[in-house]
C-alpha atoms as a PDB file:
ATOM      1  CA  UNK A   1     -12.424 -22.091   7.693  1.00  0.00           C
ATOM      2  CA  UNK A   2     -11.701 -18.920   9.573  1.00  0.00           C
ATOM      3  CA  UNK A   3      -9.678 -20.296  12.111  1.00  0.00           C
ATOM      4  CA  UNK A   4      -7.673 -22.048   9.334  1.00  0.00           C
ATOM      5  CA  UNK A   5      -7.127 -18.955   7.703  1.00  0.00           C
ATOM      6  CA  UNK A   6      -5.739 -17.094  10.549  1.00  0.00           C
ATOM      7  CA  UNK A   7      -3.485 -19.766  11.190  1.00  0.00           C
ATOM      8  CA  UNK A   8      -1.846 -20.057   7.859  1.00  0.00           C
ATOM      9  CA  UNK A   9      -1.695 -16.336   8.015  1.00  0.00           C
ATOM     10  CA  UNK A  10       0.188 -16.066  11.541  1.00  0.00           C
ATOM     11  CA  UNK A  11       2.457 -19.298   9.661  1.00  0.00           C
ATOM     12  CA  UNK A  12       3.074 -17.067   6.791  1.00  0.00           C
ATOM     13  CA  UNK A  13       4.154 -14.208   8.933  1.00  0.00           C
ATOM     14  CA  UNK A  14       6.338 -16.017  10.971  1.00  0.00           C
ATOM     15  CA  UNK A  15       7.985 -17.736   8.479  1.00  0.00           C
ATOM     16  CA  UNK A  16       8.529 -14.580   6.206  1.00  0.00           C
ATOM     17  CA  UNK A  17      10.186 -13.142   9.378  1.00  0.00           C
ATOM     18  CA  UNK A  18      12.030 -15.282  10.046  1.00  0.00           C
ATOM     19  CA  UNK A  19      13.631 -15.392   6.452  1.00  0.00           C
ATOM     20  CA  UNK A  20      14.059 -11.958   6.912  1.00  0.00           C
ATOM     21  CA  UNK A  21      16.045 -12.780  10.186  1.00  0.00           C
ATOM     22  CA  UNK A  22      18.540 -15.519   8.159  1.00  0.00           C
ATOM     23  CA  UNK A  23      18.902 -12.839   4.946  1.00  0.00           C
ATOM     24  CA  UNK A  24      19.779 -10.163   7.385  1.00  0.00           C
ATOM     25  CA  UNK A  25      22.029 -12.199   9.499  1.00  0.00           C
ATOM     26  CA  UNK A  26      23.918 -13.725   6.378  1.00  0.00           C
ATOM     27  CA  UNK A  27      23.876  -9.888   5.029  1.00  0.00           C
ATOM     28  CA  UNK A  28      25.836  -9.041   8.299  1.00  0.00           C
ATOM     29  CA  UNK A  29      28.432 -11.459   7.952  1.00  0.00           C
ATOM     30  CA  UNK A  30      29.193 -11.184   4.421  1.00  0.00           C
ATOM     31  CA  UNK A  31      29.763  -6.836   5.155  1.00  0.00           C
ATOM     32  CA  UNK A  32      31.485  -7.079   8.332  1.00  0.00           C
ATOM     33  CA  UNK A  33      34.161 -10.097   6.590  1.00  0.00           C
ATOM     34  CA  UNK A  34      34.491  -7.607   3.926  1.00  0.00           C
ATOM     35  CA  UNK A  35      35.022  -4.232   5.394  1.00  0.00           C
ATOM     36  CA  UNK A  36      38.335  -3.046   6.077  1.00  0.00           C
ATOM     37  CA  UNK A  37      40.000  -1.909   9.511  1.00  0.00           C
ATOM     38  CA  UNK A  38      39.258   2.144   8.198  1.00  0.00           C
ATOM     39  CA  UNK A  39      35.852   1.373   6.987  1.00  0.00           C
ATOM     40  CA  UNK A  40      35.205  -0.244  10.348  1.00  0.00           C
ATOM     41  CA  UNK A  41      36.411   3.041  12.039  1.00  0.00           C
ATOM     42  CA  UNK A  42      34.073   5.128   9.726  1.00  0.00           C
ATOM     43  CA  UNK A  43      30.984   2.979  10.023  1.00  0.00           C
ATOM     44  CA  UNK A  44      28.481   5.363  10.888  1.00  0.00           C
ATOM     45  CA  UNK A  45      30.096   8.178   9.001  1.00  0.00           C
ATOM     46  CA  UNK A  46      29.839   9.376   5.432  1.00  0.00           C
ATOM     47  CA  UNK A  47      31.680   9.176   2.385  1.00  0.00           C
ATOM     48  CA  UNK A  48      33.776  12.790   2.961  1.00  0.00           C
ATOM     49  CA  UNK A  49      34.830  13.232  -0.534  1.00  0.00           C
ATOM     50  CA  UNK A  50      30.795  12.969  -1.551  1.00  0.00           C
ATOM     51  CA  UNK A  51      29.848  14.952   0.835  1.00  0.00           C
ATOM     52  CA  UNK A  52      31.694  17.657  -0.545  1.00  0.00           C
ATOM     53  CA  UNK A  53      30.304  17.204  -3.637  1.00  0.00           C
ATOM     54  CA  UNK A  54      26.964  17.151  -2.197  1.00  0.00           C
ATOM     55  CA  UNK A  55      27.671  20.270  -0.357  1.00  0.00           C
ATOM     56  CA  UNK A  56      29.578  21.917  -3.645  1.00  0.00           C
ATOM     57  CA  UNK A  57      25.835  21.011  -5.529  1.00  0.00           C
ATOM     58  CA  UNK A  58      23.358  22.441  -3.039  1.00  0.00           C
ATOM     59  CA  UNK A  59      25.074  25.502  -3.118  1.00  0.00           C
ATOM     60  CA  UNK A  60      25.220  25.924  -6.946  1.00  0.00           C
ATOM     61  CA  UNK A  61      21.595  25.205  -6.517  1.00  0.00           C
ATOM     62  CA  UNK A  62      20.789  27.983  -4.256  1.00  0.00           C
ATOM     63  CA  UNK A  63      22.943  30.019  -6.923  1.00  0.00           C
ATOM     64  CA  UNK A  64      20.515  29.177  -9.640  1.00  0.00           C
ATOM     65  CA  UNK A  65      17.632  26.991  -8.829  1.00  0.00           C
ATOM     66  CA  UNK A  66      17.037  25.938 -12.454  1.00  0.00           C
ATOM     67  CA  UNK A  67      15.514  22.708 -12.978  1.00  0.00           C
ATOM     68  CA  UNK A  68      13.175  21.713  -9.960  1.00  0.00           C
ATOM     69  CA  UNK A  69      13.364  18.043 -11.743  1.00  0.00           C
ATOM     70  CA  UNK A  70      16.855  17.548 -11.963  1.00  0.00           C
ATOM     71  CA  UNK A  71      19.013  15.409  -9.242  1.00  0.00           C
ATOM     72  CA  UNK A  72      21.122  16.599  -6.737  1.00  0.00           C
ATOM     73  CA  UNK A  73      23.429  13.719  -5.961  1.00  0.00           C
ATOM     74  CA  UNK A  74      23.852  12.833  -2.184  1.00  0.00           C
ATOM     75  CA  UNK A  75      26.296   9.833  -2.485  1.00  0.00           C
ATOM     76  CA  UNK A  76      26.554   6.312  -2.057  1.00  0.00           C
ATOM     77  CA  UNK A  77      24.646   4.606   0.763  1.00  0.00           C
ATOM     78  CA  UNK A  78      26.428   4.445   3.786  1.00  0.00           C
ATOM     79  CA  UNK A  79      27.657   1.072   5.699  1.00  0.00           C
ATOM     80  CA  UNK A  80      24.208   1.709   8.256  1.00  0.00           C
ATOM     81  CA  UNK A  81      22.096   1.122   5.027  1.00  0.00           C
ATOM     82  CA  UNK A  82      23.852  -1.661   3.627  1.00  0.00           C
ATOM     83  CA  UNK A  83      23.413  -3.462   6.808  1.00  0.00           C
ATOM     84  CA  UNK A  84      19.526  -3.037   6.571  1.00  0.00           C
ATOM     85  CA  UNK A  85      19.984  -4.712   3.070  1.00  0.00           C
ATOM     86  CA  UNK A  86      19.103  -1.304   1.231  1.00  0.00           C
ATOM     87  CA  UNK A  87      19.686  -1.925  -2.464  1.00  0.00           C
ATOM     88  CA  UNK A  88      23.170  -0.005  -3.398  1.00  0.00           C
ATOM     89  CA  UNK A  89      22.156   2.576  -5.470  1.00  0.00           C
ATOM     90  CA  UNK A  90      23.330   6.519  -5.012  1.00  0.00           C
ATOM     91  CA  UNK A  91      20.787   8.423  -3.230  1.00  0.00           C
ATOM     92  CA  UNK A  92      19.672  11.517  -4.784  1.00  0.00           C
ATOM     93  CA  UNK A  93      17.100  13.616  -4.381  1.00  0.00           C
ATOM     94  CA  UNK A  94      15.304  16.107  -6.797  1.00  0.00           C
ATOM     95  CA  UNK A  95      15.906  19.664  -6.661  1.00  0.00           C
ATOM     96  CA  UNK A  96      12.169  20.114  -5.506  1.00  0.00           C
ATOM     97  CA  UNK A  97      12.963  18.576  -2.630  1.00  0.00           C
ATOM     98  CA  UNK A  98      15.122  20.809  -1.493  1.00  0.00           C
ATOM     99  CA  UNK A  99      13.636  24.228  -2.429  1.00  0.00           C
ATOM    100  CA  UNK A 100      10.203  22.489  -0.253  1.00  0.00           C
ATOM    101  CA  UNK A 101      12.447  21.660   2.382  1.00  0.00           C
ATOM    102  CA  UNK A 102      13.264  25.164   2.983  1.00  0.00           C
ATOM    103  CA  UNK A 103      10.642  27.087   1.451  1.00  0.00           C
ATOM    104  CA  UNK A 104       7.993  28.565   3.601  1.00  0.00           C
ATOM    105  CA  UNK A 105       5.962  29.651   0.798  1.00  0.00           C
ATOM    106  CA  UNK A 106       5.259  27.713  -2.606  1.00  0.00           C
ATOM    107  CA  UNK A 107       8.131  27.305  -4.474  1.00  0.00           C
ATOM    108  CA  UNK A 108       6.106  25.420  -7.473  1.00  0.00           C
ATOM    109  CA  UNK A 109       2.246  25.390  -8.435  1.00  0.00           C
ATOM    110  CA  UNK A 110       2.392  21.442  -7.004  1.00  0.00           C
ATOM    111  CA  UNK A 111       3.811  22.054  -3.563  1.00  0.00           C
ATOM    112  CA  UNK A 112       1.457  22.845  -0.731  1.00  0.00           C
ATOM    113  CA  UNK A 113       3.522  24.166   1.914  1.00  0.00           C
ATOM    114  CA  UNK A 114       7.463  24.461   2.812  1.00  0.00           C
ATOM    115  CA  UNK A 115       8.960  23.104   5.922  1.00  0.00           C
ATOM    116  CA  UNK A 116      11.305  25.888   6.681  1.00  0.00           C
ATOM    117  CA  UNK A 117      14.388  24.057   7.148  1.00  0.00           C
ATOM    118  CA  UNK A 118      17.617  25.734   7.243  1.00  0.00           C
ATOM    119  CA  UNK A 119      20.464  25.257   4.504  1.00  0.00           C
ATOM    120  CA  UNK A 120      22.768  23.910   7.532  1.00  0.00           C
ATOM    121  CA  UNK A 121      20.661  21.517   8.100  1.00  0.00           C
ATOM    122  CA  UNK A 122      20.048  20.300   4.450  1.00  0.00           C
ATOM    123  CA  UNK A 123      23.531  19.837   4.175  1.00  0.00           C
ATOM    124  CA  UNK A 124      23.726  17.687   7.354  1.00  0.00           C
ATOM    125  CA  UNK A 125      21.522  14.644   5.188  1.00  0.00           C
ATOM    126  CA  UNK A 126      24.262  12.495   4.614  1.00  0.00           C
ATOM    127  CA  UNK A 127      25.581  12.465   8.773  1.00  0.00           C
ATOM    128  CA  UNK A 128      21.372  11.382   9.492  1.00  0.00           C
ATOM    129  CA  UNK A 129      21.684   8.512   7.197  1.00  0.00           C
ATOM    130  CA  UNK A 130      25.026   7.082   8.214  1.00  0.00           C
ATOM    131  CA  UNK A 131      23.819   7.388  12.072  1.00  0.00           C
ATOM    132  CA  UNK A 132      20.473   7.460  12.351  1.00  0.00           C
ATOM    133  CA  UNK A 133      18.847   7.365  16.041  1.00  0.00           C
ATOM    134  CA  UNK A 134      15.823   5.028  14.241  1.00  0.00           C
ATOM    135  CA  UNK A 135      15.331   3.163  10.679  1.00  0.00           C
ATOM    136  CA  UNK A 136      11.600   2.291  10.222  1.00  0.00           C
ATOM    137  CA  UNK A 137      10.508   0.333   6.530  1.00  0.00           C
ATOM    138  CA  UNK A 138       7.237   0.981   5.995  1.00  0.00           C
ATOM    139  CA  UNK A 139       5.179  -2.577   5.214  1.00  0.00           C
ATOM    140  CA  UNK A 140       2.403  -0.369   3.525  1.00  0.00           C
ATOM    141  CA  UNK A 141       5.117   0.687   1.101  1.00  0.00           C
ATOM    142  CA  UNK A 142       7.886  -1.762   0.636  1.00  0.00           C
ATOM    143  CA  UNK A 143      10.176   0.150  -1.397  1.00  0.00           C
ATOM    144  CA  UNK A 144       9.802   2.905   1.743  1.00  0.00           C
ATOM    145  CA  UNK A 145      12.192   3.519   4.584  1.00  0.00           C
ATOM    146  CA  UNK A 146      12.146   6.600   7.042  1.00  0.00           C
ATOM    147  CA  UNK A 147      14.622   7.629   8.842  1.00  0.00           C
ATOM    148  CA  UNK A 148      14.306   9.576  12.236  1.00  0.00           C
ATOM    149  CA  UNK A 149      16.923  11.890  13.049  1.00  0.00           C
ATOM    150  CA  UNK A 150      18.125  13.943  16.389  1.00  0.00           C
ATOM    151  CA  UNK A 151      17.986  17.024  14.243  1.00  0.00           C
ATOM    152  CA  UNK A 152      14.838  19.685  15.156  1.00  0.00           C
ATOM    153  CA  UNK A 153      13.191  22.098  12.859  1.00  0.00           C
ATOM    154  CA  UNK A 154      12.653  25.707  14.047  1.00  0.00           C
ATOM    155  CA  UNK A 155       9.239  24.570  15.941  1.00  0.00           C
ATOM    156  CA  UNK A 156      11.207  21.867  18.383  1.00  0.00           C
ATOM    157  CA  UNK A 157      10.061  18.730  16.223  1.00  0.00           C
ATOM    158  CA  UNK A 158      12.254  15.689  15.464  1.00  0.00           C
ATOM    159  CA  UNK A 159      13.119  15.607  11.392  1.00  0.00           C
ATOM    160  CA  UNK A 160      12.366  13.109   9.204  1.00  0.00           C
ATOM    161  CA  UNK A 161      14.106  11.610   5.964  1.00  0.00           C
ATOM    162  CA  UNK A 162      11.853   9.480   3.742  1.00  0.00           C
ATOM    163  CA  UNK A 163      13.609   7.071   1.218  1.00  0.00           C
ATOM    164  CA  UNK A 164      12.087   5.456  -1.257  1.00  0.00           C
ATOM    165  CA  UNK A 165      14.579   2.407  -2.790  1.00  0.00           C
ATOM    166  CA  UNK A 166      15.101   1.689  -6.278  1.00  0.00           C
ATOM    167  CA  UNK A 167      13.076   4.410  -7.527  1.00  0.00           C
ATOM    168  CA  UNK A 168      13.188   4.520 -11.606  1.00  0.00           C
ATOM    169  CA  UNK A 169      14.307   8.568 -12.586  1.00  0.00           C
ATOM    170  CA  UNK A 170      14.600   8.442 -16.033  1.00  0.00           C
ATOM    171  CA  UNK A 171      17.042   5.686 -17.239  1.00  0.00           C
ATOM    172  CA  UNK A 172      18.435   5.341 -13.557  1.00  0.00           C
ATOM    173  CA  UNK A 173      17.453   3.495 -10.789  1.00  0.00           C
ATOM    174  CA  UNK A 174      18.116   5.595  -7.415  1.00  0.00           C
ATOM    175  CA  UNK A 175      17.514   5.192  -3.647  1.00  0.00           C
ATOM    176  CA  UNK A 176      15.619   8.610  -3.574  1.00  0.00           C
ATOM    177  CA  UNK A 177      14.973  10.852  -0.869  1.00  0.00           C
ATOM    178  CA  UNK A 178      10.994  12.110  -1.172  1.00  0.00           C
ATOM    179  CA  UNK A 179      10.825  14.864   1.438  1.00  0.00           C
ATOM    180  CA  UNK A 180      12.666  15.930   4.732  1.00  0.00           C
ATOM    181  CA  UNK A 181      10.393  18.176   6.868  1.00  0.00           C
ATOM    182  CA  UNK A 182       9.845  18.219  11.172  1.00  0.00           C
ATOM    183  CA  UNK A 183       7.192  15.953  12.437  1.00  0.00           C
ATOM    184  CA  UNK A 184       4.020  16.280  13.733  1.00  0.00           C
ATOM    185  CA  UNK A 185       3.453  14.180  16.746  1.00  0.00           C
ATOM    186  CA  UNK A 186       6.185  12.374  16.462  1.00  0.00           C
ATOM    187  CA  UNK A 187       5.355  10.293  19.279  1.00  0.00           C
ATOM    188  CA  UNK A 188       2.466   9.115  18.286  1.00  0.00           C
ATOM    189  CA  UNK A 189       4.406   8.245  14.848  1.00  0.00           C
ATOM    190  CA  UNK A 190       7.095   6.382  16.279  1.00  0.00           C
ATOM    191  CA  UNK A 191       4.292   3.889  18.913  1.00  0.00           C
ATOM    192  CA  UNK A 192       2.237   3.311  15.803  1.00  0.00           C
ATOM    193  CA  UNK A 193       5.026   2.193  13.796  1.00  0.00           C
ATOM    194  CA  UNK A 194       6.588   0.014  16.563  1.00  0.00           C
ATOM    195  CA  UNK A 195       3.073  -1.499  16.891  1.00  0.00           C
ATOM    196  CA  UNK A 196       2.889  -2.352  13.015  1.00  0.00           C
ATOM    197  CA  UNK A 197       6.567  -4.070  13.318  1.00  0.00           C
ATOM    198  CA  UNK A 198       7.632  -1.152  11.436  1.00  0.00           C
ATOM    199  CA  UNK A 199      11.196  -0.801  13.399  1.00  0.00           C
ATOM    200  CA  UNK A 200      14.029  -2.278  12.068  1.00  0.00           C
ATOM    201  CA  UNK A 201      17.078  -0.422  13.176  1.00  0.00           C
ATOM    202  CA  UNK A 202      17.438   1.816  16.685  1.00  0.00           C
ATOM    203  CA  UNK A 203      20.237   3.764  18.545  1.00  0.00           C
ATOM    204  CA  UNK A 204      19.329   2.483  21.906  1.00  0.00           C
ATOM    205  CA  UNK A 205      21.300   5.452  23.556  1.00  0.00           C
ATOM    206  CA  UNK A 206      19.301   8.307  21.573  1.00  0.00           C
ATOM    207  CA  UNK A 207      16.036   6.893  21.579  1.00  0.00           C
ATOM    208  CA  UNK A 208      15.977   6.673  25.082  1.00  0.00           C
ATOM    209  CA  UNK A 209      17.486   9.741  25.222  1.00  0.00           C
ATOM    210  CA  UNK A 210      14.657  11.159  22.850  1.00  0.00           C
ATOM    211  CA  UNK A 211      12.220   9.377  24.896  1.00  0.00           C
ATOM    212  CA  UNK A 212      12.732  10.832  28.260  1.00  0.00           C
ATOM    213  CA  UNK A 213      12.840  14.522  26.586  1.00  0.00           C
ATOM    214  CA  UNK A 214       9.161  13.900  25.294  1.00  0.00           C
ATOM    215  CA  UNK A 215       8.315  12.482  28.574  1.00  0.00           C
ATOM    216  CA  UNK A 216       6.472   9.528  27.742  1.00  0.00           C
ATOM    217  CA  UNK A 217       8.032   5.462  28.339  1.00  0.00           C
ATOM    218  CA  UNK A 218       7.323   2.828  25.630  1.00  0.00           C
ATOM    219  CA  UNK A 219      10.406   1.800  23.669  1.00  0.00           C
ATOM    220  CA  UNK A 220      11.708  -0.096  26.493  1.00  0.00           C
ATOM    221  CA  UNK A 221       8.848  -2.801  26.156  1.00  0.00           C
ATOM    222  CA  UNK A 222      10.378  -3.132  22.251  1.00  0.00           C
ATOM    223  CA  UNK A 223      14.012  -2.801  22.635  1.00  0.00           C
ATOM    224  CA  UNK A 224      16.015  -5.824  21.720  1.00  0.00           C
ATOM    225  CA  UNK A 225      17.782  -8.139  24.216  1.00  0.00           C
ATOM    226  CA  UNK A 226      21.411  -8.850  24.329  1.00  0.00           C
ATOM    227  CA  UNK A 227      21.281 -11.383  21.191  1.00  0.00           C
ATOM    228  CA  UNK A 228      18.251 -10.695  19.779  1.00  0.00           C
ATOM    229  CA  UNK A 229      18.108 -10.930  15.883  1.00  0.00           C
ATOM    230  CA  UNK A 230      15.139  -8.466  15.560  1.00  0.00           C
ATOM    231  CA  UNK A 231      15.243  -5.576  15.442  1.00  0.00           C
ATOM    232  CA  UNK A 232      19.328  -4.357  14.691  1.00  0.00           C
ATOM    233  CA  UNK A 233      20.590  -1.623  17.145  1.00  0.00           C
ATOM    234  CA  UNK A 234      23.862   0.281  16.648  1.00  0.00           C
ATOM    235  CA  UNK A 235      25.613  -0.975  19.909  1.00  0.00           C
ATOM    236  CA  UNK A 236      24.904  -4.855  18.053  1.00  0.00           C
ATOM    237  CA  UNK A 237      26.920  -3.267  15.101  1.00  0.00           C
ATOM    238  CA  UNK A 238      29.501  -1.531  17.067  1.00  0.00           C
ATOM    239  CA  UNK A 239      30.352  -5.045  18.900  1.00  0.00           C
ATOM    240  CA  UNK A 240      30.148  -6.902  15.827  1.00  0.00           C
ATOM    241  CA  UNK A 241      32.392  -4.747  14.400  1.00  0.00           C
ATOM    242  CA  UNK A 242      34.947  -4.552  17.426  1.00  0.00           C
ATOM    243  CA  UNK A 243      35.862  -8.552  16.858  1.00  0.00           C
ATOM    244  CA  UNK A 244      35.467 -10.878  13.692  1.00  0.00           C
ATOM    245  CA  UNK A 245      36.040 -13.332  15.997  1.00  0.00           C
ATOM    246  CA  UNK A 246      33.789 -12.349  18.274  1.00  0.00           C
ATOM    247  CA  UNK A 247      31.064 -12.205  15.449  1.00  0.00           C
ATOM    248  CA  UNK A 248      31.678 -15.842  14.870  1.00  0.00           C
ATOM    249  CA  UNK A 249      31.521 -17.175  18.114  1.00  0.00           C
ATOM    250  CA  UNK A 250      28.483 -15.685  18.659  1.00  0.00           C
ATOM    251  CA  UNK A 251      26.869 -16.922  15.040  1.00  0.00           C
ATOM    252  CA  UNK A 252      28.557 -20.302  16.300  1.00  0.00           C
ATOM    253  CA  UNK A 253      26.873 -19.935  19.479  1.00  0.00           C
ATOM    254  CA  UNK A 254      23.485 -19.586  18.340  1.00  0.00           C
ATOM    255  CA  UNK A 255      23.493 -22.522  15.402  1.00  0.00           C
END
């Protein structure tokens, strides 16, 4: 009976994997048909006119920090998240966030600790989401992605971006950003969520990079080959997005 369990288990898990594969692959297509030659030059780049507004909102915040509820709006998601399949809501984050973010001392009677970021580098959140050096989705938490960035906080560690998708605020739905803070062992963060399939998008380039700056040698046993449909890299999206033509030979290719 065991036995039989684990093996409709591993079944289950391959096949929801491999639907996963298909929706993400059919995802791909559908985007890169539709995106135009200028989108396709600012893939992995933000929305300019929303980032000023972004930009024009934190700074009325630090001018007044009224409502610690209320939403700062980041902007629409970029291309990167759309090709994970991230619902397209605007991300926004509340204003707590933000005052925790760079707070080093309580900023509300519900907040532990701050995570002394700098204002620079709050307004840099919409360049980490468009190019991201790693995507994980956390399988504990479905409606959870984090994203790890090449930014450091003031004690040398690697800075994270939680987002939680299709978060209810009121009467909207947003893709909301939770927290954005340094990381503790960061290493040991990014094995253990490579070993719970967690990984599902990777700058090959940066992570290697990031990987021979905290001296240690794992992410080469993960990466994706040339083809794979696992885990999506950027250089996959930068050739898919060199050719149409290209894309569909290769889909071809592999039917």
């Amino acid at each position: 009976m065991g036995s039989e369990c684990k093996r409709t288990n591993c079944y289950n898990e391959i096949k929801d994997a491999f639907n996963r594969i298909i929706a993400s692959e059919e995802n791909l297509q559908k985007m890169q048909r539709n995106l135009s030659s200028e989108e396709k030059q600012h893939f992995f780049s933000f929305n300019e006119t929303e980032v000023e507004v972004f930009n024009k909102q934190l700074d009325e915040w630090e001018k007044n920090k009224t409502n610690p509820l209320k939403l700062i709006t980041v902007g629409s998601i970029p291309p990167v998240m759309k090709a994970l399949d991230i619902s397209d809501n605007q991300i926004a984050m509340p204003q707590s966030v933000v005052a925790k973010a760079l707070g080093k001392n309580p900023e509300y009677p519900e907040d532990k600790q701050g995570h002394e970021l700098t204002f620079d580098i709050i307004k840099k959140i919409p360049e980490f989401l468009a190019d991201p050096v790693m995507v994980f989705k956390l399988r504990t938490r479905s409606d959870s992605y984090v994203f790890f960035t090449e930014q450091k906080d003031s004690e040398n560690r690697w800075i994270l971006i939680p987002v939680a998708v299709d978060k209810k605020y009121g009467r909207l739905v947003i893709n909301e950003i939770t927290s954005m803070y340094g990381k503790d062992n960061e290493v040991d963060f990014v094995r253990n969520n490579i070993k719970h399939n967690n990984l599902v998008y990777i700058d090959k380039k940066r992570s290697l990079d990031w990987e021979r700056e905290c001296q240690v040698q794992f992410l080469a046993q993960v990466l994706p080959e040339q083809g794979s449909f696992k885990i999506l890299t950027k250089e996959r999206l930068v050739n898919l997005l060199s050719s149409s033509s290209e894309y569909d030979n290769y889909l071809f290719q592999k039917m």
